[in-house]
C-alpha atoms as a PDB file:
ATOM      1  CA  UNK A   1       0.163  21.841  -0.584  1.00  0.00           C
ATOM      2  CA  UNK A   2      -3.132  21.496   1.067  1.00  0.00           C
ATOM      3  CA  UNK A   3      -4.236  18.112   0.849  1.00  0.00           C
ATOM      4  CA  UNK A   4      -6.715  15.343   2.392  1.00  0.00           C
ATOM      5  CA  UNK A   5      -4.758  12.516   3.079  1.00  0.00           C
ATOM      6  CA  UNK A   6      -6.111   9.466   4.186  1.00  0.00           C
ATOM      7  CA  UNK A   7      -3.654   6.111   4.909  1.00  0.00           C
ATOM      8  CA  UNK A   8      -5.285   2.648   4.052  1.00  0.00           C
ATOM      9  CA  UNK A   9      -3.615  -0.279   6.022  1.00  0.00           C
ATOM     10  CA  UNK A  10      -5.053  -4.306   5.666  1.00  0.00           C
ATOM     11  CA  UNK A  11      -4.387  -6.098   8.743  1.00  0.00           C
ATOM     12  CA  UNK A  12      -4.865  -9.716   9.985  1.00  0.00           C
ATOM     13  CA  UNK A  13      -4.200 -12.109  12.919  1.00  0.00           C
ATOM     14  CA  UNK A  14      -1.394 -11.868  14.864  1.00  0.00           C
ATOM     15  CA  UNK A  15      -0.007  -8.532  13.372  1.00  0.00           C
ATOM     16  CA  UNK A  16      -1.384  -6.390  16.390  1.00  0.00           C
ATOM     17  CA  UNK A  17       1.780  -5.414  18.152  1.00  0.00           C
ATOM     18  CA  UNK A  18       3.688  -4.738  14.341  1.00  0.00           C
ATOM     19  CA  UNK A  19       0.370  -2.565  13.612  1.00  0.00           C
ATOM     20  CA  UNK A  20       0.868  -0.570  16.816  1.00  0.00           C
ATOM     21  CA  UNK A  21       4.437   0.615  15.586  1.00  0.00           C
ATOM     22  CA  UNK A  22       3.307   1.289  11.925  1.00  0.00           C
ATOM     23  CA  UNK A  23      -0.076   3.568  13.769  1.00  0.00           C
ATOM     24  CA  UNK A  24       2.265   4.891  16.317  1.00  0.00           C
ATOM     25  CA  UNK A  25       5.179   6.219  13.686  1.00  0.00           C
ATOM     26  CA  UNK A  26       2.271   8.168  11.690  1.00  0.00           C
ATOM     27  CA  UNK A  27       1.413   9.838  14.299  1.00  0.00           C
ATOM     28  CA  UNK A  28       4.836  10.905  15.467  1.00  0.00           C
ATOM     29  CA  UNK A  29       6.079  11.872  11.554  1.00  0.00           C
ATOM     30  CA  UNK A  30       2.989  12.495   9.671  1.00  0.00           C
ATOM     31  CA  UNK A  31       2.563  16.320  10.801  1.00  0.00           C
ATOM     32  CA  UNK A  32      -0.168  17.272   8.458  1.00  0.00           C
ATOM     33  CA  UNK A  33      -3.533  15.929   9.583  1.00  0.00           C
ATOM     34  CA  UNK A  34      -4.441  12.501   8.222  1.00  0.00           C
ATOM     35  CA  UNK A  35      -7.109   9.573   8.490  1.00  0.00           C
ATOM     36  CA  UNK A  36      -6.375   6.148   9.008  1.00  0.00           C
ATOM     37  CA  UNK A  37      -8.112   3.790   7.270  1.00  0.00           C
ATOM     38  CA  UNK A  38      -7.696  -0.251   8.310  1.00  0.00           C
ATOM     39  CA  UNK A  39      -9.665  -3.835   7.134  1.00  0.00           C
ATOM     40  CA  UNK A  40      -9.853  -6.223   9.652  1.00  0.00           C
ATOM     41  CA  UNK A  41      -9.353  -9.367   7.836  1.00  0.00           C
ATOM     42  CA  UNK A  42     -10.634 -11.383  10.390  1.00  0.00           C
ATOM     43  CA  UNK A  43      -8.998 -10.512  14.241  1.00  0.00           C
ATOM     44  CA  UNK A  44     -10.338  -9.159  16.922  1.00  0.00           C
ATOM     45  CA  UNK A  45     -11.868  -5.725  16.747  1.00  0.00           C
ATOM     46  CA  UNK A  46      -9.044  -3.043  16.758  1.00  0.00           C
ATOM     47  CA  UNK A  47     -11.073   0.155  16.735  1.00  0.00           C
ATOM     48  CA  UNK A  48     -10.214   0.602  20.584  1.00  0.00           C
ATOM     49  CA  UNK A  49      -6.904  -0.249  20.327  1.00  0.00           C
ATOM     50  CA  UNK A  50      -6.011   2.576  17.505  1.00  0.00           C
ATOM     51  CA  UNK A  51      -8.720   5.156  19.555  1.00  0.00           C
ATOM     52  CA  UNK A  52      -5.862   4.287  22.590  1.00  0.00           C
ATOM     53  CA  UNK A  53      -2.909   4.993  20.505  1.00  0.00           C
ATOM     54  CA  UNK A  54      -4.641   8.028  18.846  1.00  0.00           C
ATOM     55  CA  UNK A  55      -5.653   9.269  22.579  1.00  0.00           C
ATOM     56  CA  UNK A  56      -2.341   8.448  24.038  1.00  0.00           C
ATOM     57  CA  UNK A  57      -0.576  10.741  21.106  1.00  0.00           C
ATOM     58  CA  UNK A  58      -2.974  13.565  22.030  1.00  0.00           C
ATOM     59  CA  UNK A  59      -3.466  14.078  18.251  1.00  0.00           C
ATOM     60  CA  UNK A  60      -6.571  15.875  17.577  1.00  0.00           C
ATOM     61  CA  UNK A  61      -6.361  16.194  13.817  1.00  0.00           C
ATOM     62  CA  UNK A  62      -6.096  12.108  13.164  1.00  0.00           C
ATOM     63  CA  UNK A  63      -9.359  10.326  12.806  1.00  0.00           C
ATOM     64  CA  UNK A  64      -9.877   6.502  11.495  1.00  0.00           C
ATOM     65  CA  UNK A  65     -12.470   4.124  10.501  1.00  0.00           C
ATOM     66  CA  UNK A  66     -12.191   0.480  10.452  1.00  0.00           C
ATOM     67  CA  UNK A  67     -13.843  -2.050   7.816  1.00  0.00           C
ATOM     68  CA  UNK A  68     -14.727  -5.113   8.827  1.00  0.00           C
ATOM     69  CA  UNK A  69     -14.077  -4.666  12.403  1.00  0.00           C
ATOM     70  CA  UNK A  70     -16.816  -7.396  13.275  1.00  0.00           C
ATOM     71  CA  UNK A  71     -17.129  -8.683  10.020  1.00  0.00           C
ATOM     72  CA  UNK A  72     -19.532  -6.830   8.268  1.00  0.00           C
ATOM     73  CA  UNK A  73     -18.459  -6.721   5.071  1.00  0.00           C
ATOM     74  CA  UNK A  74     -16.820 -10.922   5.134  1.00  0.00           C
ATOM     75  CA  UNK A  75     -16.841 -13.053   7.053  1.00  0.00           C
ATOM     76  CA  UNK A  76     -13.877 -15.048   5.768  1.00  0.00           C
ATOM     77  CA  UNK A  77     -10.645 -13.478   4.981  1.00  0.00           C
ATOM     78  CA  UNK A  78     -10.179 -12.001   1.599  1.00  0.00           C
ATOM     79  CA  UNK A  79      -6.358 -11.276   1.752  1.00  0.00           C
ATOM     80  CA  UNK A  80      -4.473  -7.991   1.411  1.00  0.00           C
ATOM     81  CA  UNK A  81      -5.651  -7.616  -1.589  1.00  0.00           C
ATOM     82  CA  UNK A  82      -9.250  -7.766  -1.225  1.00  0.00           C
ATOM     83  CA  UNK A  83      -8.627  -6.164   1.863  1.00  0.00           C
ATOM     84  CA  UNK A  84      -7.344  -2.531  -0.082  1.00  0.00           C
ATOM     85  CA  UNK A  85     -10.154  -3.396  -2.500  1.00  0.00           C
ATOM     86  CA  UNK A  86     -12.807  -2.172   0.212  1.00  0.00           C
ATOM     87  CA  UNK A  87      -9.868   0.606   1.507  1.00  0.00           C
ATOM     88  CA  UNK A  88      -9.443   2.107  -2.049  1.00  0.00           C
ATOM     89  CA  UNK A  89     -13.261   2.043  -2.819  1.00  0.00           C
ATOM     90  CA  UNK A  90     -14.210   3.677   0.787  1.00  0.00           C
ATOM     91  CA  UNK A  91     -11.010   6.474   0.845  1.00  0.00           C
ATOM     92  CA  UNK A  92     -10.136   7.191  -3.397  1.00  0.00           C
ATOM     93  CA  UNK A  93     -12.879  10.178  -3.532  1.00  0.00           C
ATOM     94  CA  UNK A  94     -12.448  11.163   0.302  1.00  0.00           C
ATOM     95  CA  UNK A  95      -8.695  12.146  -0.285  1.00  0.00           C
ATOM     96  CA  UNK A  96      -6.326  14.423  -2.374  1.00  0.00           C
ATOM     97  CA  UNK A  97      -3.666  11.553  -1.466  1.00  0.00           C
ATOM     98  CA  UNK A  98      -3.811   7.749  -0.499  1.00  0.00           C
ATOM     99  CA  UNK A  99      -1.185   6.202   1.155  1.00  0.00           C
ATOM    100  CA  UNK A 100      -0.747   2.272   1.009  1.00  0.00           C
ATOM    101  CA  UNK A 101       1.137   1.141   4.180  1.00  0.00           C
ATOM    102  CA  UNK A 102       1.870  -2.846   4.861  1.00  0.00           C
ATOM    103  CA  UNK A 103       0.972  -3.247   8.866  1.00  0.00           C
ATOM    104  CA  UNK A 104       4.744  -3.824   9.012  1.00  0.00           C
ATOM    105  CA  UNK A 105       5.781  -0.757   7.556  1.00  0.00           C
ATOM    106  CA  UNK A 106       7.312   2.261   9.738  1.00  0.00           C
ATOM    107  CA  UNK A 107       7.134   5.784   8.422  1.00  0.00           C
ATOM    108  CA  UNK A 108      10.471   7.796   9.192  1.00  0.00           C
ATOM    109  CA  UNK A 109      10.642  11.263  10.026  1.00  0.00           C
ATOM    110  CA  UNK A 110      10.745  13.866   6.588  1.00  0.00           C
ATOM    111  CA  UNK A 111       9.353  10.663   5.066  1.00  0.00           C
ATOM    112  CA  UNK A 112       5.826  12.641   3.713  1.00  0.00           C
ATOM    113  CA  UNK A 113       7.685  15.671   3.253  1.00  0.00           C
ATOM    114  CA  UNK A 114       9.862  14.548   1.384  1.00  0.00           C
ATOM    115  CA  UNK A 115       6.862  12.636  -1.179  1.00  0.00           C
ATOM    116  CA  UNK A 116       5.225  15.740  -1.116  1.00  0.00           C
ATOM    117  CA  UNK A 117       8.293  17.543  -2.906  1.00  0.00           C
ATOM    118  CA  UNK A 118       8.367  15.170  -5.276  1.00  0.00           C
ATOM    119  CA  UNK A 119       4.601  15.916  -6.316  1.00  0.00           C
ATOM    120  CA  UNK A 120       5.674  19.454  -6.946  1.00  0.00           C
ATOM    121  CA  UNK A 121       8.361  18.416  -9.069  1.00  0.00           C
ATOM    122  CA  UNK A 122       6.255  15.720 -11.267  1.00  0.00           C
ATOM    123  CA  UNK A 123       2.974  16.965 -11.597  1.00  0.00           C
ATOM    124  CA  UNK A 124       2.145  15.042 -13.899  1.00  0.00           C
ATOM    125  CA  UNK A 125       2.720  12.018 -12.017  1.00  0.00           C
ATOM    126  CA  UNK A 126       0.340  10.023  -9.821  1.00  0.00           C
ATOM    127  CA  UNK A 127       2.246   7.124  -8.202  1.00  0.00           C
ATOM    128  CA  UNK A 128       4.962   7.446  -5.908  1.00  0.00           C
ATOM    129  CA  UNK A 129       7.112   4.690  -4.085  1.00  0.00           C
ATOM    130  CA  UNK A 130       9.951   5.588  -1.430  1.00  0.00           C
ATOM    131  CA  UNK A 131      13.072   4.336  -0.386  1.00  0.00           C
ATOM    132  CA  UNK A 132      13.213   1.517   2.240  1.00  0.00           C
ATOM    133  CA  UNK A 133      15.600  -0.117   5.258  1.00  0.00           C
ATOM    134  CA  UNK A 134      15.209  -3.233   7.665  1.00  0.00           C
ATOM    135  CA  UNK A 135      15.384  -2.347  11.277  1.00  0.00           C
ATOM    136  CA  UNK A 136      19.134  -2.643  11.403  1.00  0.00           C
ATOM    137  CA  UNK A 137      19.462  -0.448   9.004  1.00  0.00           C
ATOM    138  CA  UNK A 138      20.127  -2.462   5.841  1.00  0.00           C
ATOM    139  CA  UNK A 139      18.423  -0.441   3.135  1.00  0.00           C
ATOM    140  CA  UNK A 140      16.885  -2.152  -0.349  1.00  0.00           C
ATOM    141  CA  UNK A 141      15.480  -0.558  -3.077  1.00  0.00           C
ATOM    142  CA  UNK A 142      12.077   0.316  -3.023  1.00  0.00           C
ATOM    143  CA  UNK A 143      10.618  -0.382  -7.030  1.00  0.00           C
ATOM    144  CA  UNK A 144      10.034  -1.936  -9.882  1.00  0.00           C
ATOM    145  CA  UNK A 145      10.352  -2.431 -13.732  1.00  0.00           C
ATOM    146  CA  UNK A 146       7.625  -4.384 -15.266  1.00  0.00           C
ATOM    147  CA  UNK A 147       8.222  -6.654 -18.316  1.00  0.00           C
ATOM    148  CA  UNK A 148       6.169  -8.632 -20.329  1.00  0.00           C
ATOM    149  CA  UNK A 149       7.047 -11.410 -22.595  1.00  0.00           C
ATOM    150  CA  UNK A 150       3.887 -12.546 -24.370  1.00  0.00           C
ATOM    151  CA  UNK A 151       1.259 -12.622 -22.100  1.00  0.00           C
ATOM    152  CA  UNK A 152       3.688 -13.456 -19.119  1.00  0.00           C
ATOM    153  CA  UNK A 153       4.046 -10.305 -16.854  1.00  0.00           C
ATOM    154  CA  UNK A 154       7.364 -10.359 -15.098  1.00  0.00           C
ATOM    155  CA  UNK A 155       8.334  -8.211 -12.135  1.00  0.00           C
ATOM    156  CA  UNK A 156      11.949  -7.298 -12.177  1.00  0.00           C
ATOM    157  CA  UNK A 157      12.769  -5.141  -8.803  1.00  0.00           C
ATOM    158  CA  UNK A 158      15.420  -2.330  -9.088  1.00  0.00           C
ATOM    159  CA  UNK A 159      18.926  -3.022  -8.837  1.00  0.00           C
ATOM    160  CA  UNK A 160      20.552   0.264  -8.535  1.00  0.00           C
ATOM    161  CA  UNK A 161      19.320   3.744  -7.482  1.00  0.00           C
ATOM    162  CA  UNK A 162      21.668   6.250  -8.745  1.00  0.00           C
ATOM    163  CA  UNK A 163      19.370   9.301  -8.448  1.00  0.00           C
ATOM    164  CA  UNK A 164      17.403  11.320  -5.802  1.00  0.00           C
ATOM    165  CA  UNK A 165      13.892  10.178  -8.255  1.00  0.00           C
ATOM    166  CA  UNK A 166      14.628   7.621 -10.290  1.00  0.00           C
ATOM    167  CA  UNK A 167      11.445   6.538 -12.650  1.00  0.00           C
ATOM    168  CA  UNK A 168      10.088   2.614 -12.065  1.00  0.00           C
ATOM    169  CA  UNK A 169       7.299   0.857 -13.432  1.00  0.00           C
ATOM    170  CA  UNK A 170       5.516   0.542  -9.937  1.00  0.00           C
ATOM    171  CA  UNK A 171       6.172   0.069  -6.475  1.00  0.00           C
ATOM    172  CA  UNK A 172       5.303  -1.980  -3.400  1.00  0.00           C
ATOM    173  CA  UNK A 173       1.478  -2.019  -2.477  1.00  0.00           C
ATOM    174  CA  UNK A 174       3.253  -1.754   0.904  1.00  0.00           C
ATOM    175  CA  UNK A 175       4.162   1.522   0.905  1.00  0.00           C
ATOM    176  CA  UNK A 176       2.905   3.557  -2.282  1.00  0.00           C
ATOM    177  CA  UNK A 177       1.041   6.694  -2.770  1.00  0.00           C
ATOM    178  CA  UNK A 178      -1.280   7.728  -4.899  1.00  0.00           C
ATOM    179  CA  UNK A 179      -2.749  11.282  -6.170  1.00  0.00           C
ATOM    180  CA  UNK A 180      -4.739  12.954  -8.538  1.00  0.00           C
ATOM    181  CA  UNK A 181      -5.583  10.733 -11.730  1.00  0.00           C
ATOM    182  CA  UNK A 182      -4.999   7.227  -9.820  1.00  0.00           C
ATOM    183  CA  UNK A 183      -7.750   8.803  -7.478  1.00  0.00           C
ATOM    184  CA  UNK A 184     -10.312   9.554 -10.358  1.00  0.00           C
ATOM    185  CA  UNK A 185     -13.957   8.107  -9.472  1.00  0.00           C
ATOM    186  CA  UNK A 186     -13.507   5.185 -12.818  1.00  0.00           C
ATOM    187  CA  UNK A 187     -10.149   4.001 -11.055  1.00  0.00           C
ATOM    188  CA  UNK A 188     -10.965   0.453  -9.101  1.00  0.00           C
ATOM    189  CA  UNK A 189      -9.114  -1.699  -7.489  1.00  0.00           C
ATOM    190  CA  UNK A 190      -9.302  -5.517  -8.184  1.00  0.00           C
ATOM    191  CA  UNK A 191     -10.623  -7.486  -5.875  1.00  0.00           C
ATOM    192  CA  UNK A 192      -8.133  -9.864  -5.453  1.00  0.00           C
ATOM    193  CA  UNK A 193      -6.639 -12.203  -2.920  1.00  0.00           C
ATOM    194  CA  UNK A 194      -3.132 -11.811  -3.691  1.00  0.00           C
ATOM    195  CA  UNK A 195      -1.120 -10.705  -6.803  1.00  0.00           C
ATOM    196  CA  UNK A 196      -2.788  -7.279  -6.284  1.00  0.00           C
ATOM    197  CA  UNK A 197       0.662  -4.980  -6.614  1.00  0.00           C
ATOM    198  CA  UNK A 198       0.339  -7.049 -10.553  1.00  0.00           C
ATOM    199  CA  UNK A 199      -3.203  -6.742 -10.983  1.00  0.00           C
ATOM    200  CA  UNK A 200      -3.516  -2.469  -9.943  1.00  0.00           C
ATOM    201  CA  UNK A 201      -0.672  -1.925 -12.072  1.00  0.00           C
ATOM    202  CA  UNK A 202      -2.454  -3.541 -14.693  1.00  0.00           C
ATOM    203  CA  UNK A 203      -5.525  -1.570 -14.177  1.00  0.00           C
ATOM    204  CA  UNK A 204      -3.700   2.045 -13.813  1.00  0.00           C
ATOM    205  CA  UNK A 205      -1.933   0.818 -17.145  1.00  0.00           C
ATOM    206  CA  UNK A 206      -4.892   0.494 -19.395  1.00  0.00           C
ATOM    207  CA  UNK A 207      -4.865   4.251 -18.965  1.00  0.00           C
ATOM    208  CA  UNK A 208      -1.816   5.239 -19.136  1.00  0.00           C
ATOM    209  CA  UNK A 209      -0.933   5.837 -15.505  1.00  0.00           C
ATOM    210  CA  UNK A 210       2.305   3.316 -15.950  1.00  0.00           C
ATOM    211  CA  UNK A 211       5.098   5.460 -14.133  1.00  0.00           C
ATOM    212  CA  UNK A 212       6.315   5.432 -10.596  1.00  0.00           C
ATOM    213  CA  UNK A 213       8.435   7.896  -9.445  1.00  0.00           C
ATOM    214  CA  UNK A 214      10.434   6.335  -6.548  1.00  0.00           C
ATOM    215  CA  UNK A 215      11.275   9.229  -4.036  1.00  0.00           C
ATOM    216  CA  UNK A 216      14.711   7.762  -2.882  1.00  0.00           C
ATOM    217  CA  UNK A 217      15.492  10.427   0.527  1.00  0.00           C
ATOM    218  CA  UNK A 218      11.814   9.138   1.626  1.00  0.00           C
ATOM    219  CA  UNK A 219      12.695   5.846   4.027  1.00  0.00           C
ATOM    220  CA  UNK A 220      10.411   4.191   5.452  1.00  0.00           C
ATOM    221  CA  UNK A 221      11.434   0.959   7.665  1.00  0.00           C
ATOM    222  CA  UNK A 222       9.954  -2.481   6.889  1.00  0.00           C
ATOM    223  CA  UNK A 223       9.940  -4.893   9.872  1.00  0.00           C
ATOM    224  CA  UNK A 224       8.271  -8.238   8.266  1.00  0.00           C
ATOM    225  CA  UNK A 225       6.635 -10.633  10.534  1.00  0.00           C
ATOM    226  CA  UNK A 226       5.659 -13.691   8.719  1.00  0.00           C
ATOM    227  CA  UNK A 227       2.032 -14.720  10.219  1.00  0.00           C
ATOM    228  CA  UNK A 228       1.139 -18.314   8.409  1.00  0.00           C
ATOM    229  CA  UNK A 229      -2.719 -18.046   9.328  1.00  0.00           C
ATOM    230  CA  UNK A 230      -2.844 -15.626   6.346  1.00  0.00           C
ATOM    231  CA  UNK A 231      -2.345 -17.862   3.375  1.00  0.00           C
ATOM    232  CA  UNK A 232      -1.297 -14.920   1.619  1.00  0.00           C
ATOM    233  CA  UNK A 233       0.903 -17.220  -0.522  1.00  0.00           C
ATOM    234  CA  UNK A 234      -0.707 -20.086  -0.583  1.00  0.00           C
ATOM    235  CA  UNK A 235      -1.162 -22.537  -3.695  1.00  0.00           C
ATOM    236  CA  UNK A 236      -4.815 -22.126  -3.772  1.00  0.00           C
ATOM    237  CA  UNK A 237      -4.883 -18.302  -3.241  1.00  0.00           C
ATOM    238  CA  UNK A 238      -2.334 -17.959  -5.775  1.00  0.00           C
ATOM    239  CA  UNK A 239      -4.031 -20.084  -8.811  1.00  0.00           C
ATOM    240  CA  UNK A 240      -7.509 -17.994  -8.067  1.00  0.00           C
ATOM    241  CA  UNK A 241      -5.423 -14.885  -8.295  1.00  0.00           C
ATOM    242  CA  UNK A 242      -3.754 -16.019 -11.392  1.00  0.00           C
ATOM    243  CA  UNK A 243      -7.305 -16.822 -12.859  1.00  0.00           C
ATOM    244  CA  UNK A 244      -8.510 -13.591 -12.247  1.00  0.00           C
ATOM    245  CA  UNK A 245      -5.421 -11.356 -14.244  1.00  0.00           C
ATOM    246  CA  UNK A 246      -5.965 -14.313 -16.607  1.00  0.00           C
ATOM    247  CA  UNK A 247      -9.599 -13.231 -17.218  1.00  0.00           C
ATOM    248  CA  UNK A 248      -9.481  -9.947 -16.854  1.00  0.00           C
ATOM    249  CA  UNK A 249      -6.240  -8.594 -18.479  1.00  0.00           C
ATOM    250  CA  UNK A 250      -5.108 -11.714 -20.393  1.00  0.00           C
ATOM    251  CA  UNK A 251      -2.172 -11.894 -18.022  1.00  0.00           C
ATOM    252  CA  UNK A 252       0.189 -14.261 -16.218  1.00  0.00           C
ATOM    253  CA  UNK A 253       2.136 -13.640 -13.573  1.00  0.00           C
ATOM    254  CA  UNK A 254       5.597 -15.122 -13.372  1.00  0.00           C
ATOM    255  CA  UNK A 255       6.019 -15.982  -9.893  1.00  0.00           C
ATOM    256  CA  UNK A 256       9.643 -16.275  -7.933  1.00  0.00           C
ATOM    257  CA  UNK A 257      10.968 -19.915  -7.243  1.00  0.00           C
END
């Protein structure tokens, strides 16, 4: 398959040296070539920091831009979500493929390959999701059924894979990838502090792109550093974020206790 692929990644303060490994395992294990897309919400500049890493991998097929990289675009964080807002409306008609990495998450290698089989054998699909392992090599499961009772949208992850693809609702903003009609030109992606896995499911739903195949040999390795300077959970974040499905889509999210 001959594709453009392009790799959006939001970042923030005090993520640089989990970044570095997440930048440093696409270049080792994404073969084909690729750009790397990254927001800076709101940290130093990190354009020569990734034209270092690039350098020091003597890849000459990888090229990157990077939003926001003296705040340009905001100067005040807009979360992950807004931050893949600006991503998916500067890379969806660039690329053939979009992949959504969390700066914490580690590509292994096979891991595209193995995607990229699984687009031949759904072609019909446009959302894939992959398996996943902590760095001791714990794995959890990678996907999501969504279920709504009223106008209360509830996120139930997967309990048991018992297939090579097994079919989900969605997957993790944190490592997803999209083709062909979740790239079409009408496609955008709420601008939204947080709750944004919720709210782009919601907006791929309304037509009918509601199916995630979860590629379960495709492991990528999630090392989660919590950084508190975010907010990304906050109380206030979270209610304006609630507002926002409530207004647009006529949704609530449940959240977890």
């Amino acid at each position: 398959m001959n594709t453009c692929i392009g790799v959006m990644i939001p970042t923030t303060y005090g993520r640089e040296e989990a970044l570095d490994w997440t930048i440093v395992h696409l270049l080792n294990y994404l073969k084909k070539p690729f750009s790397i897309y990254l927001y800076n919400d709101i940290t130093a500049p990190l354009s020569n920091r990734l034209t270092k890493l690039i350098k020091r991998s003597k890849r000459k097929d990888v090229d990157f831009v990077v939003l926001n990289d003296r705040q340009e675009l905001n100067s005040e964080r807009v979360g992950a979500g807004g931050s893949r807002h600006y991503l998916f409306e500067a890379m969806k008609e660039k690329h053939d493929v979009i992949i959504s990495l969390d700066d914490d998450m580690q590509i292994t290698p096979n891991w595209y390959e193995n995607i990229e089989k699984a687009m031949n054998y759904f072609p019909n699909h446009s959302v894939f999701s992959t398996g996943m392992k902590r760095p001791r090599g714990v794995k959890s499961i990678v996907g999501a059924n969504m279920e709504f009772e009223g106008d209360l949208l509830i996120r139930k992850q997967l309990q048991t894979i018992y297939k090579k693809y097994q079919i989900a609702d969605w997957g993790p903003l944190g490592c997803l990838v999209f083709c062909r009609k979740a790239l079409e030109k009408d496609i955008k992606f709420p601008n939204i502090y947080t709750l944004d896995d919720e709210a782009f499911f919601l907006e791929l739903k309304k037509r009918n792109i509601n199916q995630t195949i979860v590629v379960t040999d495709a492991v990528a390795i999630h090392r989660p550093i919590p950084t508190p300077s975010s907010n990304q959970r906050s109380d206030k974040w979270v209610a304006l974020s609630q507002q926002h499905l409530k207004k647009f889509y006529q949704i609530t999210v449940k959240l977890k206790n």
